[in-house]
Protein backbone atom coordinates (compact mmCIF):
# COMPACT_ATOMS: atom_id res chain seq x y z
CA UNK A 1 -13.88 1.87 -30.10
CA UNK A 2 -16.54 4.36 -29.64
CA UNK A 3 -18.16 4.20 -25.97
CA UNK A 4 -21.24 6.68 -25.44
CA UNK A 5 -19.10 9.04 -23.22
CA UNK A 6 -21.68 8.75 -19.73
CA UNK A 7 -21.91 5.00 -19.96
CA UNK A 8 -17.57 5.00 -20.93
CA UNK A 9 -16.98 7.20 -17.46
CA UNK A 10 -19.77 5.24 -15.29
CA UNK A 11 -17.90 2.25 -16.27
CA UNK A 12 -13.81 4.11 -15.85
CA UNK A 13 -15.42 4.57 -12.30
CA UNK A 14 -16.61 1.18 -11.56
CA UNK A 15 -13.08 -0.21 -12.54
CA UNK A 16 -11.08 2.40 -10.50
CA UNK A 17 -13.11 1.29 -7.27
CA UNK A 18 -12.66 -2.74 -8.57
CA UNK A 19 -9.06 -2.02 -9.02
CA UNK A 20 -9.19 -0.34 -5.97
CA UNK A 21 -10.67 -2.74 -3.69
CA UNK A 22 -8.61 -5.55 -4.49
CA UNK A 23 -5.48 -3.71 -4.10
CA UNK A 24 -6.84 -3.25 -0.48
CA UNK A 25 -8.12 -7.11 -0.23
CA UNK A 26 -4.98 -7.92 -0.74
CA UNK A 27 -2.54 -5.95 1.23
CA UNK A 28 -4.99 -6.34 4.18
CA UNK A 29 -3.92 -10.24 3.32
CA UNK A 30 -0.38 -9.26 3.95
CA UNK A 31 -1.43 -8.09 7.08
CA UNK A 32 -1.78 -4.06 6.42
CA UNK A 33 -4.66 -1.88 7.81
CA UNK A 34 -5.62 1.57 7.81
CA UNK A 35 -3.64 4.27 9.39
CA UNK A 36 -3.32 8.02 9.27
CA UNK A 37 0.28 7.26 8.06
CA UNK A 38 1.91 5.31 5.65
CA UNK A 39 4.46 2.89 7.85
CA UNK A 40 6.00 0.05 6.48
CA UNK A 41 7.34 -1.11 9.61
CA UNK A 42 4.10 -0.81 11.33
CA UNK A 43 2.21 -1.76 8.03
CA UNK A 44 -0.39 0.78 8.10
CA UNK A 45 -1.67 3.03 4.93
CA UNK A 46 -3.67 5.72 4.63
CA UNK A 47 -5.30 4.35 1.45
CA UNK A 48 -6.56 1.45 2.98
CA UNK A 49 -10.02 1.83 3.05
CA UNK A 50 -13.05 1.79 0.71
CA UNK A 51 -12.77 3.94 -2.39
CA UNK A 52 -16.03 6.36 -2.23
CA UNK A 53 -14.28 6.79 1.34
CA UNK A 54 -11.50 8.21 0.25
CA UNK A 55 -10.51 11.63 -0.45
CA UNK A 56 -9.61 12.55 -3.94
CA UNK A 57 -5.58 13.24 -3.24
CA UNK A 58 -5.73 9.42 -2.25
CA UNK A 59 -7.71 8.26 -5.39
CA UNK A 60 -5.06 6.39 -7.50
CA UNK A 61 -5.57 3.99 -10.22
CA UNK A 62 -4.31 3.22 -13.89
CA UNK A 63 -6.19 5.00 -16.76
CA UNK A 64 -8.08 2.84 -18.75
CA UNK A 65 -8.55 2.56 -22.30
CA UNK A 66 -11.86 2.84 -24.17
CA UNK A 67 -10.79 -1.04 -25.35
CA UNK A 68 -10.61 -2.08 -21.64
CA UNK A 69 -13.32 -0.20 -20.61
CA UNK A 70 -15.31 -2.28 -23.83
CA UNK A 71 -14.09 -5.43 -22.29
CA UNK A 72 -14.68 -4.70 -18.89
CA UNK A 73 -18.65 -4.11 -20.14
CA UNK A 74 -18.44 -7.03 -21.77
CA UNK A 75 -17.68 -9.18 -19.00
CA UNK A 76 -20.10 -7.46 -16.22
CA UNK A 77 -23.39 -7.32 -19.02
């Protein structure tokens, strides 16, 4: 699938911060929060807050393909 390659990395963007988001939504569910340091005992993560808020060493998220990236379009337009 060829994706115009502005619209294909606006869109790899918007997914990361989706993907993102509800990986927060739902540890926060489990009862995590935000804290300087990752403790699983005291269930706080450093990654637990919104994406554009994070800094880039704690930007994680799969790499998607141009076909999910396609999809994902499809659905949101």
């Amino acid at each position: 699938i060829d994706i115009d390659p502005e619209i294909a990395e606006t869109a790899r963007v918007d997914m990361q911060k989706w993907h993102h988001n509800r990986w927060v939504s739902e540890m926060v569910a489990e009862g995590w929060r935000y804290g300087a340091y990752f403790s699983e005992s005291q269930k706080t993560h450093p990654a637990l807050r919104d994406w554009d808020s994070l800094p880039e060493d704690h930007r994680r998220s799969p790499e998607f393909s141009n076909q999910q990236i396609f999809e994902w379009l499809r659905k949101v337009m």
